[in-house]
PDB file of N, CA and C in Angstrom:
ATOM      1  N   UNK A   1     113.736 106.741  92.486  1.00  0.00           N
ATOM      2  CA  UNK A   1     114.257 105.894  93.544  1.00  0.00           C
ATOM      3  C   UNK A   1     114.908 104.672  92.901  1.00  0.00           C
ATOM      4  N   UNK A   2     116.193 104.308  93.268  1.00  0.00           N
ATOM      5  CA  UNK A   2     117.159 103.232  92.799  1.00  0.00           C
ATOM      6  C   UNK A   2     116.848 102.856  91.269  1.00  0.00           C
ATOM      7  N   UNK A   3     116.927 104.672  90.963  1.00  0.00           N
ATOM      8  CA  UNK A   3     117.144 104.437  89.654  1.00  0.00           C
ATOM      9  C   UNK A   3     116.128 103.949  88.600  1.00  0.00           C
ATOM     10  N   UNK A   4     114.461 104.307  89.091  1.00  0.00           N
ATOM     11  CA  UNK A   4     113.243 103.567  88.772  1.00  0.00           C
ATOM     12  C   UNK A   4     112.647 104.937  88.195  1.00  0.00           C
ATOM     13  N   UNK A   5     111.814 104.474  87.050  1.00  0.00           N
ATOM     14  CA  UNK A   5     110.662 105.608  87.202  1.00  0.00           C
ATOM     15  C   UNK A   5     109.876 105.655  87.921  1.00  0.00           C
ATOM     16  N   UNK A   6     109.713 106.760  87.839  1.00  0.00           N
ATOM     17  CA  UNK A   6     109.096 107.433  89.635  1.00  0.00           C
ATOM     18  C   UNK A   6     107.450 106.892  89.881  1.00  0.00           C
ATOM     19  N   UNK A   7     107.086 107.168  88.611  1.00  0.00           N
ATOM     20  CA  UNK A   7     105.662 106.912  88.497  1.00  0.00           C
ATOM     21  C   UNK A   7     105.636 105.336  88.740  1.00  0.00           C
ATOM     22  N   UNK A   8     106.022 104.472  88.359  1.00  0.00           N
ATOM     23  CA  UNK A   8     106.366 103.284  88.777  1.00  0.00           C
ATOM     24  C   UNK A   8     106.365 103.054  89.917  1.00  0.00           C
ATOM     25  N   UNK A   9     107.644 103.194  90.499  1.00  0.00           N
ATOM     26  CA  UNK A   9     107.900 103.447  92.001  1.00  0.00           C
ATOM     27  C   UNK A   9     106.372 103.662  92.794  1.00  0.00           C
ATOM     28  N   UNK A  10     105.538 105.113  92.581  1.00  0.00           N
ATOM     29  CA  UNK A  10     104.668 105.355  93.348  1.00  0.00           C
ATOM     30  C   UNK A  10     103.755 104.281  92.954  1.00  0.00           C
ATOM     31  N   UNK A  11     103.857 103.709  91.517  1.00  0.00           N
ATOM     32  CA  UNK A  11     102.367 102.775  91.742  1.00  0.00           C
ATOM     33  C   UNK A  11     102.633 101.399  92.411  1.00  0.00           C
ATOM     34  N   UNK A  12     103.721 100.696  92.279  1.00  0.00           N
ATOM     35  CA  UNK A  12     104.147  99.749  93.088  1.00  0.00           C
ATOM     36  C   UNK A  12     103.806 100.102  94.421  1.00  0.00           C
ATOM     37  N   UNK A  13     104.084 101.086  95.213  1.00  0.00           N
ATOM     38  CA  UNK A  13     104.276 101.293  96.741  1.00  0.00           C
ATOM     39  C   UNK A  13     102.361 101.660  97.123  1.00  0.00           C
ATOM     40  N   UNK A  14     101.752 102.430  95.707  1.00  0.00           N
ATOM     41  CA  UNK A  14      99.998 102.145  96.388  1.00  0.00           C
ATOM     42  C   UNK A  14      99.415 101.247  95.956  1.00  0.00           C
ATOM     43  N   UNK A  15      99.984 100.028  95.117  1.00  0.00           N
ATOM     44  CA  UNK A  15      99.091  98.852  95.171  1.00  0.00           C
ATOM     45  C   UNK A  15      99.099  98.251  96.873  1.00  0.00           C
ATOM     46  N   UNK A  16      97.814  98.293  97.406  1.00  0.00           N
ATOM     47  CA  UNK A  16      97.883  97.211  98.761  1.00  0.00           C
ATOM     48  C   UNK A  16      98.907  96.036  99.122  1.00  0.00           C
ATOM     49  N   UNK A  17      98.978  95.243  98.243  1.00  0.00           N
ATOM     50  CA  UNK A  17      99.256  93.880  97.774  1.00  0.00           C
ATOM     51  C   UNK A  17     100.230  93.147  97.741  1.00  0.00           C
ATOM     52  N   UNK A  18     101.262  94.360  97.377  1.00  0.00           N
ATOM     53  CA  UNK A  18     102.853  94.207  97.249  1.00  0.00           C
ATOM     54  C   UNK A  18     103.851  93.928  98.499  1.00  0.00           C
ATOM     55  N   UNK A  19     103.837  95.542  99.005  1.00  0.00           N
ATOM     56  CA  UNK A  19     104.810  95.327 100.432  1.00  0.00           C
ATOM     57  C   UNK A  19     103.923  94.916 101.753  1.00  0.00           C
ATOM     58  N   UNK A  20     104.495  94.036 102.508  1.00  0.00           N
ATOM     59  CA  UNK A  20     103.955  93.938 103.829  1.00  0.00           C
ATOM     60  C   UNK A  20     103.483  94.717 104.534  1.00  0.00           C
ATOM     61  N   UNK A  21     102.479  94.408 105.736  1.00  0.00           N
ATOM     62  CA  UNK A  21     102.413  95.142 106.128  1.00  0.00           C
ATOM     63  C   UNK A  21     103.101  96.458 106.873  1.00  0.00           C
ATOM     64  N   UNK A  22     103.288  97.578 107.302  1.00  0.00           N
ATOM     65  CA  UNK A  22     103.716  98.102 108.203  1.00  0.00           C
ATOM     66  C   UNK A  22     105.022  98.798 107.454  1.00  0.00           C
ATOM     67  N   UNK A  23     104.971  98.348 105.979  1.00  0.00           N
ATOM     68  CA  UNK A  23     105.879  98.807 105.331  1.00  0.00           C
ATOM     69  C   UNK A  23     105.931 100.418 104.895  1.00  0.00           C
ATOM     70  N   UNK A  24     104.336 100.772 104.955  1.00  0.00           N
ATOM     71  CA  UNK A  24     104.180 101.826 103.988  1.00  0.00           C
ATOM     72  C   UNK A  24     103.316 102.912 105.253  1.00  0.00           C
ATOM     73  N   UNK A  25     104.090 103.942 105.917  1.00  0.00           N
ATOM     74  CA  UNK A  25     103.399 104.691 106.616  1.00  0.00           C
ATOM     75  C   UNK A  25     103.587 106.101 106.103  1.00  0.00           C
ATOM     76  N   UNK A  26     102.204 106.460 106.970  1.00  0.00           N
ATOM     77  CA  UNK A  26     101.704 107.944 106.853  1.00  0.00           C
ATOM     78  C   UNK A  26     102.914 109.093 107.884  1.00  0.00           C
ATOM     79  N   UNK A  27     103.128 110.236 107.159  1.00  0.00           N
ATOM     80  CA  UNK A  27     103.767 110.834 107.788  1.00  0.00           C
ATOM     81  C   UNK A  27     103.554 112.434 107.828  1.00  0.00           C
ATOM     82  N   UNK A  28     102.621 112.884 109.140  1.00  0.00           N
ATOM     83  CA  UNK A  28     101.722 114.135 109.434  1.00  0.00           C
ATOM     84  C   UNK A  28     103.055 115.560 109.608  1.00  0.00           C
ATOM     85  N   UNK A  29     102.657 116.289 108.766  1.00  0.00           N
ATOM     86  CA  UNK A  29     103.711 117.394 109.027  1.00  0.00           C
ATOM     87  C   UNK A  29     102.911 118.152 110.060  1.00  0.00           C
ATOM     88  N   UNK A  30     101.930 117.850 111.233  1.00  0.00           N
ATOM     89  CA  UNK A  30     101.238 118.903 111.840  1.00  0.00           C
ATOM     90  C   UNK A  30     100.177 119.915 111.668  1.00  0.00           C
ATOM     91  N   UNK A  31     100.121 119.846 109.650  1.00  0.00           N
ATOM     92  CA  UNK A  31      98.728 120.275 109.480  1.00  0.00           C
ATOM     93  C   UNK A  31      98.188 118.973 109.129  1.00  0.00           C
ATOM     94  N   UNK A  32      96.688 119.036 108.132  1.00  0.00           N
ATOM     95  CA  UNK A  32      96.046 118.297 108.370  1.00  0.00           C
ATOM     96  C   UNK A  32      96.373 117.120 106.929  1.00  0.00           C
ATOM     97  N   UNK A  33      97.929 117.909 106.437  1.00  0.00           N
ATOM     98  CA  UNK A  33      98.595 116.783 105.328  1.00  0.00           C
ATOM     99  C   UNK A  33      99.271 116.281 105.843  1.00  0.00           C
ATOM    100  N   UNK A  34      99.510 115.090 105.204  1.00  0.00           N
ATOM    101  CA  UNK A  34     100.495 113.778 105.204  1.00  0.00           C
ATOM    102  C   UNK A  34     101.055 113.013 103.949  1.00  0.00           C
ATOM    103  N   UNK A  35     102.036 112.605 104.092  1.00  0.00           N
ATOM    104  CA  UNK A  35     102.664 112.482 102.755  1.00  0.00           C
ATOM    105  C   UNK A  35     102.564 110.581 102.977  1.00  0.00           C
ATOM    106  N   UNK A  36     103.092 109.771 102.271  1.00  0.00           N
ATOM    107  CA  UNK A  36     103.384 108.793 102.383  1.00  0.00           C
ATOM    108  C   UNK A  36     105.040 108.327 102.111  1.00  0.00           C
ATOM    109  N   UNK A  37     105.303 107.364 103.288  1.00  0.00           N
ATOM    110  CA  UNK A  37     106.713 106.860 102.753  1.00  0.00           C
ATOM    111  C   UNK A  37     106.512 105.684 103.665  1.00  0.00           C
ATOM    112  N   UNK A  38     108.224 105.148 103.227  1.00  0.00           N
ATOM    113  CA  UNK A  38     108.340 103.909 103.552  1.00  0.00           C
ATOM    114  C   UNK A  38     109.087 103.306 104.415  1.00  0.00           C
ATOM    115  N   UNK A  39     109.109 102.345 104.885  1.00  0.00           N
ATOM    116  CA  UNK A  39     110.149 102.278 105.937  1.00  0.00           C
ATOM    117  C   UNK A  39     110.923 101.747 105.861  1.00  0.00           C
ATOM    118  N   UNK A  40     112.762 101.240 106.629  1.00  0.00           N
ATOM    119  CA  UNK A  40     113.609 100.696 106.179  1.00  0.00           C
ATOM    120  C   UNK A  40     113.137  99.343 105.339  1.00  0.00           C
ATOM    121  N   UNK A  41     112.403  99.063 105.488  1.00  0.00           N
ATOM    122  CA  UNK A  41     111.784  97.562 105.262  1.00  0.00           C
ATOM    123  C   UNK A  41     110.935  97.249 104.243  1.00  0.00           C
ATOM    124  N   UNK A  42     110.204  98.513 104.011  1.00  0.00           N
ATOM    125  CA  UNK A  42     109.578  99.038 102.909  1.00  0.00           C
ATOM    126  C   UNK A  42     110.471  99.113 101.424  1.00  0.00           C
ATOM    127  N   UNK A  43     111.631 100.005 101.949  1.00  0.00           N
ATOM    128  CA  UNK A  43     112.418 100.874 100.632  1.00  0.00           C
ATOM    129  C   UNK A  43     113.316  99.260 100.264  1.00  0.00           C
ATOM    130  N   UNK A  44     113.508  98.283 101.228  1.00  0.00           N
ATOM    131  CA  UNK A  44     114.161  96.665 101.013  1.00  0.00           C
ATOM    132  C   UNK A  44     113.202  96.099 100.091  1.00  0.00           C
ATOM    133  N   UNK A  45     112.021  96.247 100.793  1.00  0.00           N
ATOM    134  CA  UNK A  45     111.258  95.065  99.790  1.00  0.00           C
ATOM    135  C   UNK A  45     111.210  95.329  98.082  1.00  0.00           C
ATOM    136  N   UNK A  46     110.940  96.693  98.158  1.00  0.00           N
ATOM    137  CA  UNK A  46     110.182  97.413  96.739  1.00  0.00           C
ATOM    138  C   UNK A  46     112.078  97.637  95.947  1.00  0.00           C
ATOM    139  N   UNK A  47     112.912  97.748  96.531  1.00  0.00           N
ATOM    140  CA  UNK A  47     114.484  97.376  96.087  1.00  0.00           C
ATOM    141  C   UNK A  47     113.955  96.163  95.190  1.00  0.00           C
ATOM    142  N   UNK A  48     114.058  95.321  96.401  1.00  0.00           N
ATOM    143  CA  UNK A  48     114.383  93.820  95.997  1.00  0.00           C
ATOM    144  C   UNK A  48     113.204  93.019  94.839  1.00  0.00           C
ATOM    145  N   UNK A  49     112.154  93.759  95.035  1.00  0.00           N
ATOM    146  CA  UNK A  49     111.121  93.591  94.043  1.00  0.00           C
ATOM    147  C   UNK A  49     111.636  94.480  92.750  1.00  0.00           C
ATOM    148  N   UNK A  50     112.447  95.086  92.733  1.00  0.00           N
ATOM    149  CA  UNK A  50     112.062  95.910  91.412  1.00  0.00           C
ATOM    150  C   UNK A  50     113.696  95.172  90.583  1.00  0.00           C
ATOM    151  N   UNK A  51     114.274  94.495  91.388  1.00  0.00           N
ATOM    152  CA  UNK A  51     115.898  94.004  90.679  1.00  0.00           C
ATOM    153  C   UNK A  51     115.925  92.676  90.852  1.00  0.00           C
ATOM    154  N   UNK A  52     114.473  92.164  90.814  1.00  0.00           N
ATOM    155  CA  UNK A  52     114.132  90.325  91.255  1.00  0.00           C
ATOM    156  C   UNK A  52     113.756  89.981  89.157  1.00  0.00           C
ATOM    157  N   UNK A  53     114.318  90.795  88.410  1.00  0.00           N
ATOM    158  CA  UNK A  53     113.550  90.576  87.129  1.00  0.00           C
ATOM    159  C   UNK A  53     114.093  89.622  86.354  1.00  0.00           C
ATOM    160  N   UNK A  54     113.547  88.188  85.960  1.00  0.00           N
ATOM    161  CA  UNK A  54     114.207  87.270  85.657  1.00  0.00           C
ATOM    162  C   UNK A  54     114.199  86.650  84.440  1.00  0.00           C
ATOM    163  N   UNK A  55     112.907  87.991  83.508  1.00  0.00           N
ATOM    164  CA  UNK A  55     112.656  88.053  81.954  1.00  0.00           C
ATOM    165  C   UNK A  55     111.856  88.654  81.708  1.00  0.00           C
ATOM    166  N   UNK A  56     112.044  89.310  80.256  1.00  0.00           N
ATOM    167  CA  UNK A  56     110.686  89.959  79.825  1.00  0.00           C
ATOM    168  C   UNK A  56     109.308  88.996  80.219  1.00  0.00           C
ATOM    169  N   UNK A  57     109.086  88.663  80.381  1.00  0.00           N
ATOM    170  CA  UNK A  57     107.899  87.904  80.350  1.00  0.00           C
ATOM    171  C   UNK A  57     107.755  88.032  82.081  1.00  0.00           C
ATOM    172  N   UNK A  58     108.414  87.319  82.269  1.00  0.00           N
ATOM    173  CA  UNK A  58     107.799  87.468  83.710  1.00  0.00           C
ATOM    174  C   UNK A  58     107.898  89.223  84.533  1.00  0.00           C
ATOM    175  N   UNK A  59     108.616  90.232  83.760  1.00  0.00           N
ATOM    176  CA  UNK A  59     108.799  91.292  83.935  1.00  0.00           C
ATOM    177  C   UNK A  59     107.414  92.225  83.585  1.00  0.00           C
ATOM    178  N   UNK A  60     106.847  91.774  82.592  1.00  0.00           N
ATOM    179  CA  UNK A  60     105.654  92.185  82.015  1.00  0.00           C
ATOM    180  C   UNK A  60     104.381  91.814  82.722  1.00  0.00           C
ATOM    181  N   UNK A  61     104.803  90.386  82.911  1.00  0.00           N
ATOM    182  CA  UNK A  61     103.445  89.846  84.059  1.00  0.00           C
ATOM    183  C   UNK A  61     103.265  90.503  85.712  1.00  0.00           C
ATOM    184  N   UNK A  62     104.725  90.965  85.972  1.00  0.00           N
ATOM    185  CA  UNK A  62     104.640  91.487  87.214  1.00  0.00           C
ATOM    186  C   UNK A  62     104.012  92.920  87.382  1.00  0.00           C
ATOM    187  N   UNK A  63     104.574  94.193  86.083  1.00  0.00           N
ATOM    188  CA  UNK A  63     103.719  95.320  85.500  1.00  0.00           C
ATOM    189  C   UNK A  63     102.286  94.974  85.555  1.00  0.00           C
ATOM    190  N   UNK A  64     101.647  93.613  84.837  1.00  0.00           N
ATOM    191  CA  UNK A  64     100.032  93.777  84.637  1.00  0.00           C
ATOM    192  C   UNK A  64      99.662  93.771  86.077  1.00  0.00           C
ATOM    193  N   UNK A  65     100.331  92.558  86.798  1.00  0.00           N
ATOM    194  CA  UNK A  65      99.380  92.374  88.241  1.00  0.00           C
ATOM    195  C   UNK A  65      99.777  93.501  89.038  1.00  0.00           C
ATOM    196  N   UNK A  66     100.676  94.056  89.381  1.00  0.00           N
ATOM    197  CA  UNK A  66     100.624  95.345  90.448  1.00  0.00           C
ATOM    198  C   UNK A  66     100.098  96.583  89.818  1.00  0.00           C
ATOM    199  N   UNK A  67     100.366  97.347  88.816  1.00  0.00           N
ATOM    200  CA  UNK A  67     100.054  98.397  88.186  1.00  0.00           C
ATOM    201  C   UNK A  67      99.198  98.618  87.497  1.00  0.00           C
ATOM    202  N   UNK A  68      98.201  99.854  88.269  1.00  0.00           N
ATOM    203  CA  UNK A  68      96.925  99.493  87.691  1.00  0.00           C
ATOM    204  C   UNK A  68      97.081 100.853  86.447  1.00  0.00           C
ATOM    205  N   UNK A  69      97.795 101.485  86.183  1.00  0.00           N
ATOM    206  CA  UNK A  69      97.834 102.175  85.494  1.00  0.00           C
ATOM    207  C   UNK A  69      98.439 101.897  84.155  1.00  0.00           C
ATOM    208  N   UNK A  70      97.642 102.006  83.083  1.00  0.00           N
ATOM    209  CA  UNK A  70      97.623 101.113  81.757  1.00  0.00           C
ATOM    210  C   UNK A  70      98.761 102.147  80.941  1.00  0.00           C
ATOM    211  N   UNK A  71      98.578 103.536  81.051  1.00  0.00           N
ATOM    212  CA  UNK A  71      99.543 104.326  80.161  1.00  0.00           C
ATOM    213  C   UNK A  71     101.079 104.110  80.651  1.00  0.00           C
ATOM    214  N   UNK A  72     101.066 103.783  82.598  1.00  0.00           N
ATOM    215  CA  UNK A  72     102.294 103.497  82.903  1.00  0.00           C
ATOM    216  C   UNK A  72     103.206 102.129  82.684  1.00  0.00           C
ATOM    217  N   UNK A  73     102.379 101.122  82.714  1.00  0.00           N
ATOM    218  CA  UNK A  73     102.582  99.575  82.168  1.00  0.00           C
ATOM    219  C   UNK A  73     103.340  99.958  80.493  1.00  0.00           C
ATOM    220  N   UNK A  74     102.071 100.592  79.994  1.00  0.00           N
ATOM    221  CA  UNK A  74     102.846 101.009  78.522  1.00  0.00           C
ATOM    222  C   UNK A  74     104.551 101.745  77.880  1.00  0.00           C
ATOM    223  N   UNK A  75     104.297 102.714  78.649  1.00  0.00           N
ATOM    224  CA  UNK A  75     105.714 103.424  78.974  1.00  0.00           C
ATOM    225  C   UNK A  75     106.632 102.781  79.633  1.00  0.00           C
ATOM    226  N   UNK A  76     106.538 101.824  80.236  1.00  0.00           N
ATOM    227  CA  UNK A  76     107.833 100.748  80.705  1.00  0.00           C
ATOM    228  C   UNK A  76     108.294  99.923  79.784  1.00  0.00           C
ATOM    229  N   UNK A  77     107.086  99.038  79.673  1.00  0.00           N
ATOM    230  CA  UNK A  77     107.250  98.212  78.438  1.00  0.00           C
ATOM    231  C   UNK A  77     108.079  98.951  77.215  1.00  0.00           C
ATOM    232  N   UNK A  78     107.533  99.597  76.674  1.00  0.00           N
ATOM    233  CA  UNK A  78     107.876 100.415  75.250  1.00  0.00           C
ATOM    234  C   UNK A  78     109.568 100.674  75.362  1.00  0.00           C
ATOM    235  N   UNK A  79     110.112 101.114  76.766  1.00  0.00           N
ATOM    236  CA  UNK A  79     111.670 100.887  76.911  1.00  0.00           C
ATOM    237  C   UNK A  79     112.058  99.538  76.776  1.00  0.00           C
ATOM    238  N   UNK A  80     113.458 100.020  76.350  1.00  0.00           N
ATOM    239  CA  UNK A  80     114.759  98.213  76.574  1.00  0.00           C
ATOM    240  C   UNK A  80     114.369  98.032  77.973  1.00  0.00           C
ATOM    241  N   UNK A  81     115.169  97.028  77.899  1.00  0.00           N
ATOM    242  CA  UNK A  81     115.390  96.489  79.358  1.00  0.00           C
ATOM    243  C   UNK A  81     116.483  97.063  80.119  1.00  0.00           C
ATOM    244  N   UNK A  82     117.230  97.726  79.498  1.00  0.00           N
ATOM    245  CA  UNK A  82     118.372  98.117  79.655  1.00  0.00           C
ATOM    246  C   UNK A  82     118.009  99.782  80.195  1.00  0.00           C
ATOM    247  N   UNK A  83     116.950 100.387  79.680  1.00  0.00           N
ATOM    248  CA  UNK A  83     116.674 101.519  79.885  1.00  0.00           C
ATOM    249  C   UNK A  83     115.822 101.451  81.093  1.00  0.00           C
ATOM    250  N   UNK A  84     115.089 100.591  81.319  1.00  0.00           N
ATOM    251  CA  UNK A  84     114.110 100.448  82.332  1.00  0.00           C
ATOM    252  C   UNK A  84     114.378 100.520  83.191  1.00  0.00           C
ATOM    253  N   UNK A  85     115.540  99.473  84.064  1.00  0.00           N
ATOM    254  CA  UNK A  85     116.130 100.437  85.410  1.00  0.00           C
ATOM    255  C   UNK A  85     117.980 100.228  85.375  1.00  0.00           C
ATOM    256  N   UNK A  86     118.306 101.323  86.011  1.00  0.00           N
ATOM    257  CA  UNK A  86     119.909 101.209  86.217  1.00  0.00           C
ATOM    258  C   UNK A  86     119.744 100.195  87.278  1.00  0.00           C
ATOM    259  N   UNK A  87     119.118 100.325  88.537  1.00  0.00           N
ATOM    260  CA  UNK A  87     118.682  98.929  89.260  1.00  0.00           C
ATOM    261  C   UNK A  87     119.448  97.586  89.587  1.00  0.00           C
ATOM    262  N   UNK A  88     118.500  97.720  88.333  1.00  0.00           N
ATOM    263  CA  UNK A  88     118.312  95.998  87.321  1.00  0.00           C
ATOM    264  C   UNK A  88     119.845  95.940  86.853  1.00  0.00           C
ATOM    265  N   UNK A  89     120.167  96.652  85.706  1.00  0.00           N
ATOM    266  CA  UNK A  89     121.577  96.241  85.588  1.00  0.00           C
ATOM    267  C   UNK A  89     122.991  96.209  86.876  1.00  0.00           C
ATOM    268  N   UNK A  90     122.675  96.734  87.447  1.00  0.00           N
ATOM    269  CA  UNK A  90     123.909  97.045  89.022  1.00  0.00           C
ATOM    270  C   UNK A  90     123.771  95.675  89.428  1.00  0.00           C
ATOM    271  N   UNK A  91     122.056  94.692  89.929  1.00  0.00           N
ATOM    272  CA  UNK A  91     121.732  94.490  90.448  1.00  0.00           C
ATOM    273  C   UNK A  91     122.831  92.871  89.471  1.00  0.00           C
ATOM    274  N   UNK A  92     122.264  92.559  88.368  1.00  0.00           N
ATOM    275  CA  UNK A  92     122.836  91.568  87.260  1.00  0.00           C
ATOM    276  C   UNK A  92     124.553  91.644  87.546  1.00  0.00           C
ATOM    277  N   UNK A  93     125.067  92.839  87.463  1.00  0.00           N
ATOM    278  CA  UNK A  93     126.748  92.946  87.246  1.00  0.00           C
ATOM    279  C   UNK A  93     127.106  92.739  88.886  1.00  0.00           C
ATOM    280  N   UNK A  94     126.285  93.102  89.710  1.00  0.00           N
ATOM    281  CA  UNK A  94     127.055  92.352  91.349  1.00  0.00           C
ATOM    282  C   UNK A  94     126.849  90.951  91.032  1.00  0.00           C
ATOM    283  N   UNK A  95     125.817  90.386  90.511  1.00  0.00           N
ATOM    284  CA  UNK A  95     125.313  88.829  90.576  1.00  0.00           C
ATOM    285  C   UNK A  95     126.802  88.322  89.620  1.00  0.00           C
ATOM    286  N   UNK A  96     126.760  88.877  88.606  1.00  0.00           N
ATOM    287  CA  UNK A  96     127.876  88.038  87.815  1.00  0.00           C
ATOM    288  C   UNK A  96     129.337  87.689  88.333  1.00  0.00           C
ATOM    289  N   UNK A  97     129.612  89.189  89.357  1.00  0.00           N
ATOM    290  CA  UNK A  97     130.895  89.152  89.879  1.00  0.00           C
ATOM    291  C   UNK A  97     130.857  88.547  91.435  1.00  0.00           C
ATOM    292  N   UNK A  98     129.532  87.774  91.535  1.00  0.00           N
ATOM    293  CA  UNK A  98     129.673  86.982  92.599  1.00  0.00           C
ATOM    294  C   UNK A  98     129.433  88.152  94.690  1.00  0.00           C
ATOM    295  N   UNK A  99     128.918  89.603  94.091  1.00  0.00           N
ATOM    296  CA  UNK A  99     128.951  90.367  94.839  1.00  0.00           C
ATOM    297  C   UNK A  99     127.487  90.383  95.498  1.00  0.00           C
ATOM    298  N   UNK A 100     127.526  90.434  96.979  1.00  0.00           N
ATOM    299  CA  UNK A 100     126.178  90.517  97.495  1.00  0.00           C
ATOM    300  C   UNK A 100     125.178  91.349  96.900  1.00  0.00           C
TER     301      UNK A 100
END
């Protein structure tokens, strides 16, 4: 999703903590599974959270506090920054050219 690792993605969206409420609903196919997704407001926030990155450091601090998964924190980190999300760079080259 927008260019994120996925595993990422899913651990951001099941930390409690992150998106607001009402962001993150259950969705029953009629048996007794349900998948999870998100809602317009949901897929905005966890956007705007994942292309809000304003340095390694504070990029790293945001990995420790939401993600509780230590091998996935690792595997982010261990990439550039550049590799980490297409996102992030789209998100930098609209900012430079003055684009919403």
């Amino acid at each position: 999703m927008f260019g994120e690792d996925r595993e990422l993605s899913v651990a951001i969206v099941y930390n409690d903590d992150v998106l607001s409420y009402g962001s993150i609903i259950s969705v029953y196919d009629g048996t007794d599974e349900a998948i999870t997704a998100l809602t317009d407001d949901g897929v905005d926030g966890l956007r705007q959270m994942l292309v809000a990155r304003r340095s390694t450091n504070d990029w790293n601090d945001f990995l420790e506090d939401v993600v509780s998964d230590p091998d996935i924190i690792a595997r982010i980190k261990a990439k550039s920054p550049r590799q980490q999300s297409d996102a992030y760079i789209i998100s930098n080259r609209r900012k430079t050219l003055g684009k919403p």
